[in-house]
Every structure is written in C-alpha cells, then in structure tokens.
Protein backbone atom coordinates (compact mmCIF):
# COMPACT_ATOMS: atom_id res chain seq x y z
CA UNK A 1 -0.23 -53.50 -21.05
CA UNK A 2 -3.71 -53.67 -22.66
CA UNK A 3 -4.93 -51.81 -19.12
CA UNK A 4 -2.27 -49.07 -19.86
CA UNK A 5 -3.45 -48.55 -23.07
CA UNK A 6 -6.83 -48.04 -21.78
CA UNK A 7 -5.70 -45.78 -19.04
CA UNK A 8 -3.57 -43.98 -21.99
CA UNK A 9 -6.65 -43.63 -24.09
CA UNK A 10 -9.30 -42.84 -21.51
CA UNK A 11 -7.44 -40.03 -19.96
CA UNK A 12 -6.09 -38.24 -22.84
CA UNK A 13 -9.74 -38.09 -24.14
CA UNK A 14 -11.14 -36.83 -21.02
CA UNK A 15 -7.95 -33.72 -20.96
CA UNK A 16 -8.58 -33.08 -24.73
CA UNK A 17 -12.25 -32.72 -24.58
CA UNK A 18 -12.03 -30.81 -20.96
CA UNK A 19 -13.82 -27.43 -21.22
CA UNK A 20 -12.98 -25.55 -18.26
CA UNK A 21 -9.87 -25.85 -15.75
CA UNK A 22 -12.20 -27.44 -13.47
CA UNK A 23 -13.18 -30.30 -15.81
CA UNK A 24 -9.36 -30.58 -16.37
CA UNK A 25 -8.31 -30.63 -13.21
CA UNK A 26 -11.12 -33.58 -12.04
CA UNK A 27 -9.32 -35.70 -14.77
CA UNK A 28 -6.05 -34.54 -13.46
CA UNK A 29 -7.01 -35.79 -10.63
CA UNK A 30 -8.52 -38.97 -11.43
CA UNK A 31 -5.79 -40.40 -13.05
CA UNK A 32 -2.60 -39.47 -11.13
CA UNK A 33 -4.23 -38.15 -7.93
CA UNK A 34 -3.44 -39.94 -4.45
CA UNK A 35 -6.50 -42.27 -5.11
CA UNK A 36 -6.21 -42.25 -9.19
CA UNK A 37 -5.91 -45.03 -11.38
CA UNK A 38 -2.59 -44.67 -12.66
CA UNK A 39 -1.77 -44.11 -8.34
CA UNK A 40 -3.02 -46.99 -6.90
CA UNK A 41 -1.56 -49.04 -10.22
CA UNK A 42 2.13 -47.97 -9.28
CA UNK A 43 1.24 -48.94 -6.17
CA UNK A 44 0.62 -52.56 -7.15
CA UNK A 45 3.60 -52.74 -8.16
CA UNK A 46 5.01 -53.64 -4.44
CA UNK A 47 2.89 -56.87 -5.38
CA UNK A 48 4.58 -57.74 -8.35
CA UNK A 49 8.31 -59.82 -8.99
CA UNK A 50 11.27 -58.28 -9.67
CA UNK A 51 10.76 -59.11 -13.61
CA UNK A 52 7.14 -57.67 -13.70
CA UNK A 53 8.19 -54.77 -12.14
CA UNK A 54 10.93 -54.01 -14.64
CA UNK A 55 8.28 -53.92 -16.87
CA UNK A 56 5.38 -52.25 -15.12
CA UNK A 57 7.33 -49.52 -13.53
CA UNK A 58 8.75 -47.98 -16.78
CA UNK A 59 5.57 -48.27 -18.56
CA UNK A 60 3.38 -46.38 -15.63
CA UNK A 61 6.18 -43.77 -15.07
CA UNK A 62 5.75 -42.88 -18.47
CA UNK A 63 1.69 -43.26 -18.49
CA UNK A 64 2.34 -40.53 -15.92
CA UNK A 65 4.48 -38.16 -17.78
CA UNK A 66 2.20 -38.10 -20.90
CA UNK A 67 -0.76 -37.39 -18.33
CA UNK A 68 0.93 -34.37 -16.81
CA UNK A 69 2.20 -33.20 -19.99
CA UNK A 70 -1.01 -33.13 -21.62
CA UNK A 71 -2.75 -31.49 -18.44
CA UNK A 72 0.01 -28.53 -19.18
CA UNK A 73 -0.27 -28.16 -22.54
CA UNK A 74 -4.39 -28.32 -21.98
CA UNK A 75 -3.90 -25.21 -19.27
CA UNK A 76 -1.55 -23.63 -21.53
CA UNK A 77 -3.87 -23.69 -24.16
CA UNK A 78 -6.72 -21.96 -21.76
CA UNK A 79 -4.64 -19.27 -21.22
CA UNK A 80 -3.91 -18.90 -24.99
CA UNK A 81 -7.71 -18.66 -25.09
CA UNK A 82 -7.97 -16.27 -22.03
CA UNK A 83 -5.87 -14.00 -23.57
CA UNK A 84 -6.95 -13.86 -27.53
CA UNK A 85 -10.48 -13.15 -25.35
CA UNK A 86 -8.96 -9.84 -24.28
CA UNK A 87 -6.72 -9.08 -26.86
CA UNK A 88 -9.72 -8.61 -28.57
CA UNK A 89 -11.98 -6.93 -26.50
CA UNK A 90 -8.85 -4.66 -25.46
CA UNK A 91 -7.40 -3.88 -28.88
CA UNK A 92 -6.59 -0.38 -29.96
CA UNK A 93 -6.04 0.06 -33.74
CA UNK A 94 -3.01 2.62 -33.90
CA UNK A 95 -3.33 3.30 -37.80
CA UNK A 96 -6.29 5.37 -36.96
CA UNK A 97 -6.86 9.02 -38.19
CA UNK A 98 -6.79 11.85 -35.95
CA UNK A 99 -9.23 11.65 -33.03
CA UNK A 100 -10.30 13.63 -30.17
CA UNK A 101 -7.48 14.88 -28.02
CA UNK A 102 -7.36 12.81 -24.79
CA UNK A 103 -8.44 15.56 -21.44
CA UNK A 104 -5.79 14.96 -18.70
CA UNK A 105 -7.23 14.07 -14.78
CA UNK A 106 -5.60 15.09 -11.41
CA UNK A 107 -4.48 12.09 -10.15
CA UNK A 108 -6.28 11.69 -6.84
CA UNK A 109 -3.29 11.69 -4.39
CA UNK A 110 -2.37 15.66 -6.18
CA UNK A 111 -5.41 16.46 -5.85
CA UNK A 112 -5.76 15.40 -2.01
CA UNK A 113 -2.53 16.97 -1.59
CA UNK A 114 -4.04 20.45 -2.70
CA UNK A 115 -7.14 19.88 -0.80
CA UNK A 116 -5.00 19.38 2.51
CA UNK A 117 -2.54 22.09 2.40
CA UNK A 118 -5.79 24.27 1.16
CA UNK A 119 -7.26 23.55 4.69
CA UNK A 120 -4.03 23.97 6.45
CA UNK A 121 -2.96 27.48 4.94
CA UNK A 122 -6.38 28.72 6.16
CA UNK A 123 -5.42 27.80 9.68
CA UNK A 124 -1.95 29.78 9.28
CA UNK A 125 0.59 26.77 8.55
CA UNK A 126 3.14 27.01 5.87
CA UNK A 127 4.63 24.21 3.69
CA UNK A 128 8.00 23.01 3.82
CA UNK A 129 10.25 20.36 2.04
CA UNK A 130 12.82 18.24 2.09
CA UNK A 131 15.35 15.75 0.39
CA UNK A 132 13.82 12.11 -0.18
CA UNK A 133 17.42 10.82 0.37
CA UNK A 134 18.51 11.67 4.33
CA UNK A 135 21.09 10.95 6.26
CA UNK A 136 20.60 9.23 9.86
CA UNK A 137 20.96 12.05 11.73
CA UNK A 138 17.92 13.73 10.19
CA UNK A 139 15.81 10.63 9.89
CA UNK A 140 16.65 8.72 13.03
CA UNK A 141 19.02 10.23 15.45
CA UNK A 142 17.83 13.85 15.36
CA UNK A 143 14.24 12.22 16.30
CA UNK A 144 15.05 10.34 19.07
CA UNK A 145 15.64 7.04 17.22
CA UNK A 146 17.81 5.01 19.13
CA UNK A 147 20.11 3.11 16.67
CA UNK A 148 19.01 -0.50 18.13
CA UNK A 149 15.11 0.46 17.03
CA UNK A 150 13.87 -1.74 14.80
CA UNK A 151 12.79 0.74 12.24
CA UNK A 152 16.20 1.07 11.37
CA UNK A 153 16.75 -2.01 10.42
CA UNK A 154 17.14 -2.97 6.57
CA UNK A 155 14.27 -5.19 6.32
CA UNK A 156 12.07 -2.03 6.88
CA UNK A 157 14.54 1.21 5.58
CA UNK A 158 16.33 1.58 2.15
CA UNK A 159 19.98 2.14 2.18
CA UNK A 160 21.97 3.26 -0.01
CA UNK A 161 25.29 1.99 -0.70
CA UNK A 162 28.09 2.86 1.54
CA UNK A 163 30.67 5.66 1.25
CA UNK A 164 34.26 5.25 1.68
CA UNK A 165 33.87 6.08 5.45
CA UNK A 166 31.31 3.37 6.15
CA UNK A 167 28.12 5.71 6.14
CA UNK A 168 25.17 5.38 4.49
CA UNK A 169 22.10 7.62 3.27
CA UNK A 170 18.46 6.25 2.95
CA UNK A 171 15.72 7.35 0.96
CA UNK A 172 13.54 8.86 3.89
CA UNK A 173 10.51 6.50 6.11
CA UNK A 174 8.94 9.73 6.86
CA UNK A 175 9.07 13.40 6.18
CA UNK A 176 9.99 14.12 9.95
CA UNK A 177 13.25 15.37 8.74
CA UNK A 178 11.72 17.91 6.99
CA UNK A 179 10.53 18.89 10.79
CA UNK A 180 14.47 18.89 11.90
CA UNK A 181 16.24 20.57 8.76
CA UNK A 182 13.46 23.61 9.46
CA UNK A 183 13.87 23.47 13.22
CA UNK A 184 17.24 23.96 12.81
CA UNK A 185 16.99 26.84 9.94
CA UNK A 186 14.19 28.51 11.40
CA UNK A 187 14.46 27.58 15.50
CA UNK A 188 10.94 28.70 17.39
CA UNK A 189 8.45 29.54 16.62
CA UNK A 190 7.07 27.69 13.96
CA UNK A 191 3.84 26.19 12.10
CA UNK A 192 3.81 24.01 9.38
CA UNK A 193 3.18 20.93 7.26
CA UNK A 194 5.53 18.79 5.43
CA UNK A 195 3.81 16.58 3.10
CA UNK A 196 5.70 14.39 0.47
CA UNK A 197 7.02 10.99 -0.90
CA UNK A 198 8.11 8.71 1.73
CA UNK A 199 9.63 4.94 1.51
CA UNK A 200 9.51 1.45 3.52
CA UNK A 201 9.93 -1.91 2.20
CA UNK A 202 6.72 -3.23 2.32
CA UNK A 203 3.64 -4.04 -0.15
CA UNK A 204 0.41 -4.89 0.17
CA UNK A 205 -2.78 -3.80 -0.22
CA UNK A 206 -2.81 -1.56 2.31
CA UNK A 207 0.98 -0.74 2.05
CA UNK A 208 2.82 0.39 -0.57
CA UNK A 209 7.05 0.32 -1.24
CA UNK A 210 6.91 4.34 -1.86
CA UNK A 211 3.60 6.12 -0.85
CA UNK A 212 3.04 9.99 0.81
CA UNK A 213 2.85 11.69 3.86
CA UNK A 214 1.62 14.96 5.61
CA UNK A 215 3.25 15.84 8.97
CA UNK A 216 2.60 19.13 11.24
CA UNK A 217 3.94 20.93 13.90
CA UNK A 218 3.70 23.82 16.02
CA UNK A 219 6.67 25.18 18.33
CA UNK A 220 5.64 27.50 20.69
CA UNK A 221 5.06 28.83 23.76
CA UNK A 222 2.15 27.35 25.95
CA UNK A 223 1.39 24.65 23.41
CA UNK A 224 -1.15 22.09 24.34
CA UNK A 225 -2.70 18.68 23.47
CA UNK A 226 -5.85 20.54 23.80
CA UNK A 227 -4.80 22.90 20.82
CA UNK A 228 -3.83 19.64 18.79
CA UNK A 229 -6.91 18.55 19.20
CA UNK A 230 -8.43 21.71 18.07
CA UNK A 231 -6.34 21.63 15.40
CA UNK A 232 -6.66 17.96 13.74
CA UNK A 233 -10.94 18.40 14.75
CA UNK A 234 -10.96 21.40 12.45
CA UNK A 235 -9.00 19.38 9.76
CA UNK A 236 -11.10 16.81 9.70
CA UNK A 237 -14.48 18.11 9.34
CA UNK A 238 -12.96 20.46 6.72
CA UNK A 239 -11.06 17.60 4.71
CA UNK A 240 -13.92 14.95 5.23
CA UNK A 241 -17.00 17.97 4.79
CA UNK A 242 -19.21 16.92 7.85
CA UNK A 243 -20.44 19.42 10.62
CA UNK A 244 -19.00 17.81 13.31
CA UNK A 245 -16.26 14.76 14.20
CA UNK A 246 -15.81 12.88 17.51
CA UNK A 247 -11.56 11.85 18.25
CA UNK A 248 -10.58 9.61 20.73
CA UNK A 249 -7.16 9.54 21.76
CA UNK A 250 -5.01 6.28 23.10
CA UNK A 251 -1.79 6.25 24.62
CA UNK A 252 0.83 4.95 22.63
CA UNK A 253 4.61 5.81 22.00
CA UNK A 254 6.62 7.58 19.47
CA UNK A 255 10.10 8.17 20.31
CA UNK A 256 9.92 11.91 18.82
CA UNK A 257 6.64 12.85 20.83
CA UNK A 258 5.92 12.76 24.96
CA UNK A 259 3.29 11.99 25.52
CA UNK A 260 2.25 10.28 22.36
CA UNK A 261 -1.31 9.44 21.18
CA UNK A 262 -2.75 7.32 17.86
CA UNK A 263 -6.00 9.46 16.99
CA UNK A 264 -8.74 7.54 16.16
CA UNK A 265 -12.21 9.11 14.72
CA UNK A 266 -15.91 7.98 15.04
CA UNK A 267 -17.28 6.40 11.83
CA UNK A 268 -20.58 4.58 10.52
CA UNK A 269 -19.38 1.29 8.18
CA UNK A 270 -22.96 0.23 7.49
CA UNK A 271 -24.54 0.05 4.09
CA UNK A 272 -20.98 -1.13 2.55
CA UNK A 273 -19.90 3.05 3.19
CA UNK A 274 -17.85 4.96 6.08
CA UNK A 275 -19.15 7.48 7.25
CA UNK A 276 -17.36 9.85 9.93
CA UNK A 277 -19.07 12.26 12.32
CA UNK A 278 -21.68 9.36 13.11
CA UNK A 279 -22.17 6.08 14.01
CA UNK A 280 -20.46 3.60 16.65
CA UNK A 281 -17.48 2.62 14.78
CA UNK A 282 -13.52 4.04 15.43
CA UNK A 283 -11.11 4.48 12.70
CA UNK A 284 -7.55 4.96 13.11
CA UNK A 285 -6.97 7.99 11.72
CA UNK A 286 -3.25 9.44 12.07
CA UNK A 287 -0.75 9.67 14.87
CA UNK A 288 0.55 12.54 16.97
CA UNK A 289 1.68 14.31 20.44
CA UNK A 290 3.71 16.67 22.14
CA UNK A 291 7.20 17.29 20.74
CA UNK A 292 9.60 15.25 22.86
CA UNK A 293 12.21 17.70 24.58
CA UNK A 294 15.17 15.80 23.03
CA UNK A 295 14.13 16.77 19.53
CA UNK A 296 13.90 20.25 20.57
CA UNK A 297 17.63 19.72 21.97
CA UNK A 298 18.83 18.36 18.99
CA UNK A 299 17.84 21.28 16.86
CA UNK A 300 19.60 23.99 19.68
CA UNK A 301 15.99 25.18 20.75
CA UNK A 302 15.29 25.03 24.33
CA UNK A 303 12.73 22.92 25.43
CA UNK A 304 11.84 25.15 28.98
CA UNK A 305 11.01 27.68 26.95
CA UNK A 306 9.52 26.31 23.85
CA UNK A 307 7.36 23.02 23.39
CA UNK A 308 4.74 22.29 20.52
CA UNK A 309 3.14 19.26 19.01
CA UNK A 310 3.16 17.30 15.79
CA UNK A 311 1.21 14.52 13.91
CA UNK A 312 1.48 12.54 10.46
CA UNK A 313 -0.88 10.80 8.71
CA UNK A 314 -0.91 9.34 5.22
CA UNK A 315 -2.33 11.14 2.03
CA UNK A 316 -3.00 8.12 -0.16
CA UNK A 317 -5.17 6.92 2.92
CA UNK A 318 -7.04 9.74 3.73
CA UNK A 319 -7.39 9.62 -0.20
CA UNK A 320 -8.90 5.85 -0.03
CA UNK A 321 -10.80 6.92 3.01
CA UNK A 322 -12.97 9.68 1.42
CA UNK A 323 -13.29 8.58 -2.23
CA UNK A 324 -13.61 5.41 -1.63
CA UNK A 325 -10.39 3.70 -3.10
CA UNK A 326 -10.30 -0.14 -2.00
CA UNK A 327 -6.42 -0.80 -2.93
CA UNK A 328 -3.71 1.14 -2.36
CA UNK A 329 -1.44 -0.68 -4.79
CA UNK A 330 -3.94 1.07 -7.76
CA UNK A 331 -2.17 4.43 -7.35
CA UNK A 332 0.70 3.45 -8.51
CA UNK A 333 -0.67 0.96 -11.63
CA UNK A 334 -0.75 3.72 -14.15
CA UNK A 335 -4.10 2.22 -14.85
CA UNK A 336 -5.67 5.60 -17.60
CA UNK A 337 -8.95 3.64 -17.00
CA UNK A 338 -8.82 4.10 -13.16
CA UNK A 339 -7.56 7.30 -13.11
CA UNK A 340 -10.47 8.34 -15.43
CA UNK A 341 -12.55 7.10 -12.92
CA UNK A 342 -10.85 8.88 -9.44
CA UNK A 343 -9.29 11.71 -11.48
CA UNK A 344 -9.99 15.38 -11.01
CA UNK A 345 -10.50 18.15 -13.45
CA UNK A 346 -7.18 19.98 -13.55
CA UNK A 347 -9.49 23.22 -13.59
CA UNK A 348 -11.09 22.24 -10.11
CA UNK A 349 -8.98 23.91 -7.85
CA UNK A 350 -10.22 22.90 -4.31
CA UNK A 351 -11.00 25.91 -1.90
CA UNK A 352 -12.64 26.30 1.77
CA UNK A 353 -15.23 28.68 0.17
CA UNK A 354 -16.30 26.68 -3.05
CA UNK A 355 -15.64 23.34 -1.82
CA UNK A 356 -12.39 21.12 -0.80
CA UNK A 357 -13.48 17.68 -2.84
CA UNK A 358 -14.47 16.94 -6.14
C-alpha cells in the first residue's frame, strides 16, 4: 500500500504541475498506459493469492480512477484557459457609444453570380428559374434518370415527406429542371442559363449540403459540340480574364446528354497559385454535351428537327478557383471577418467593358 501511495502521489504531482496537453498526456501515459506503472501493477496481480488480490485489485482500480479523473479535469481546465485566451482577445464591449456604421460586402458567390450571367448575356443567353423543391418528373424522369440510378437514392437526394398518394417532392440536386419546365413552356429554340441553389447530402471541404449551380443550353437547329466548345472557351477566358484557354474534352456519361464530355482546362499550380491559359496541368472544370434525344421527347420537341447542347458547373467553385478560396464549407460560416476579406463593394458592378472581377 505504501507503493500505491507513492504511485498516488507521484502522478497527481506530475498532472497538476503539467503545462501543456503534451506534458499531460506523457504522464497519462506513464501511469496507466499499456507499459505504465499502475498497468503492469494490475498485472501482478495474476501473481498474487486470492486474499492479496482482494486487496490489491480494489486499491489499483481506484489508483486508476483518480488518475483518469485528474487527467480530465487537468484537460478541462486547458480548455477553460484556451478559451478565457480568446474571450479576451475576441471581446466586443456592447455598452459602447455610437460608432462608425459598418459598410456591407457582396458576398463572393453574388458577386460571381453577376459576373457569370454578365458574360453570358453578352453572348445572347437569357436567365431562367425554377422551384428548389421538384417533383421526380422534373428532376429525374424528365432527364433521363432511370429510377434504379443511384442518384436517386436517399443517401444522396432530400425527400420530403410523403403525400397521401405515396409521392414525394425533393429539394432539387441540380437546376436541370429549370432546363425541362422552360423546354416545355418555351419548346425550340432556346438559349439560356439557369443558375441557382441546389442540394445533396454531402459535406466536406470540397462539398457542401446546399451549394449553387449554373447550367446552359442551346436548342436549335444544326447545333454542334464544336459550338459548345466555342461557347464554354469564350466563357472562360472572359470569367477567368486571360487571352487565351486550352479544353480538353473526355468521354464520359450523363444520362441527359449523348455524347457526354467532363471539360477539363489547362492550368499552371506552381508557386502555391493556379493559373489557367498556361502551364502543363488539367483542371476539371464543368461537365457538358449534346442534349440526349429523350429529353427533347419528354418536353414534346422533336429531336430530328431540333438538337442543342448543355453544361453545368458549380459557382462556389469557379468562385474558389479564381479568388482563391481554400474551403468551401467558409461560404456558408457567416464568418463577417471572412467575408470582409472575399467581399465585394456592392457599388462594383462587374461588366465586360470595365472589368468582370474585383
């Protein structure tokens, strides 16, 4: 027992007087880790009789308890200290007098939003929107969604509670409805973008539960790839402000387009920066392709005598992309001191002529 109390008395001394979580976590670990002294004493105790181990056991169970408990209360007293640290570098005296009126910033996704359908209306498209909540005709079937795809499932779509006859509406994965409702309003031909909020359940940095979305298409007679290409170069260089951008095209599949292509764009990432219009580096960029005839179908236009394309791409990324913004999850943080930092002056209207960023 005299060996317990100097267990009891060594450790507690070494927590207490611990000052960093480092320090306490060494003495955390050199009492009760897999090769501390309190361990390998409980593990004596297969070496004792049955009446010294009715002694022992108790006694090092509760050596152990105290240790952990004191290891708590030491981190919880860190963070008390972590904490008073900011409150008082962060504190904000409210009985203050009057003081200068606070200047309102753009938050950088409006202001990207502006700067892309300022680029777009010069090339002729018009904007169009849509309801956030959609029904599955707009935002799957309508698109060639087949109801076994996997976007549809609920770990990736949210779905609203059912009605009475079993159906359910979702807030939207992507403002291709908006494509469908004015296909079937408007028929052919047609040019526009559709930008707006979109929603899938996923979060990261990267990826973000609700975030936004630009999509565009053109319905048409004699439409190519080679106009989309055309068309998304001359975004680009406009959007990004370079002379000149290099795409490169792969083969993939979308079930709404035929043939479908991810877009990728030639970038520089040395120095810690991107740069685009240079360099040996590809970015993916956005997706697109030709409008697959079943869409047209579904919206009564008919696809011998009308085709087009589309693409989508995501305005919080092009936003990252050119203002270099490493998280998406800080749009959404209501953060005043990072918007004061990416904000835009409400008064800086983007335009082709002056200037589309900031």
């Amino acid at each position: 027992m005299d060996a317990l109390d100097g267990l009891r008395a060594k450790y507690l001394t070494a927590i207490k007087d611990a000052d960093s979580e480092d320090a306490l976590e060494a003495a955390r670990v050199a009492a009760i880790g897999k090769k501390g002294e309190i361990a390998l004493k409980m593990r004596e105790l297969g070496k004792m009789t049955p009446e010294e181990r009715m002694t022992a056991g108790p006694a090092l169970n509760a050596l152990k308890d105290e240790i952990m408990s004191a290891v708590s209360a030491q981190k919880a007293a860190f963070a008390d200290s972590v904490l008073r640290e900011r409150l008082a570098s962060e504190w904000l005296d409210v009985t203050l007098p009057a003081r200068p009126k606070a200047h309102g910033t753009l938050h950088p996704v409006s202001q990207v939003s502006e700067e892309i359908m300022t680029i777009f209306a010069d090339m002729g498209f018009d904007v169009r929107e849509g309801p956030q909540i959609e029904d599955d005709w707009h935002n799957f079937d309508a698109l060639n969604i087949v109801p076994e795809h996997p976007a549809r499932a609920e770990m990736d779509t949210f779905y609203m509670a059912p009605k009475e006859d079993g159906t359910r509406h979702i807030l939207r994965t992507h403002t291709s409805p908006v494509q469908i409702r004015t296909l079937e309003t408007e028929g052919a031909p047609v040019r526009f973008i559709a930008p707006g909020r979109v929603y899938r359940s996923d979060y990261d940095q990267t990826h973000t539960p609700m975030f936004h979305q630009v999509e565009g298409m053109v319905i048409d007679r004699d439409i190519t790839m080679a106009q989309l290409k055309w068309t998304l170069e001359e975004f680009l260089k406009a959007f990004f402000e370079v002379d000149k951008v290099e795409l490169r095209f792969r083969a993939s599949h979308f079930p709404f387009t035929e043939p479908s292509a991810e877009v990728d764009i030639r970038c520089d990432r040395s120095g810690g920066q991107i740069k685009f219009g240079e360099g040996n580096d590809w970015l993916e960029i956005l997706g697109s392709g030709m409008v697959h005839p079943k869409v047209l179908a579904n919206c009564k236009i008919d696809p011998n005598e009308w085709q087009g394309f589309a693409f989508g791409m995501g305005i919080d990324r092009l936003a990252m992309l050119k203002y270099g913004i490493a998280d998406l999850r800080s749009f959404f943080d209501s953060d005043l001191r990072w918007l004061r930092h990416y904000g835009f002056s409400a008064l800086q209207v983007p335009t082709l002529h002056g200037g589309i960023g900031g």
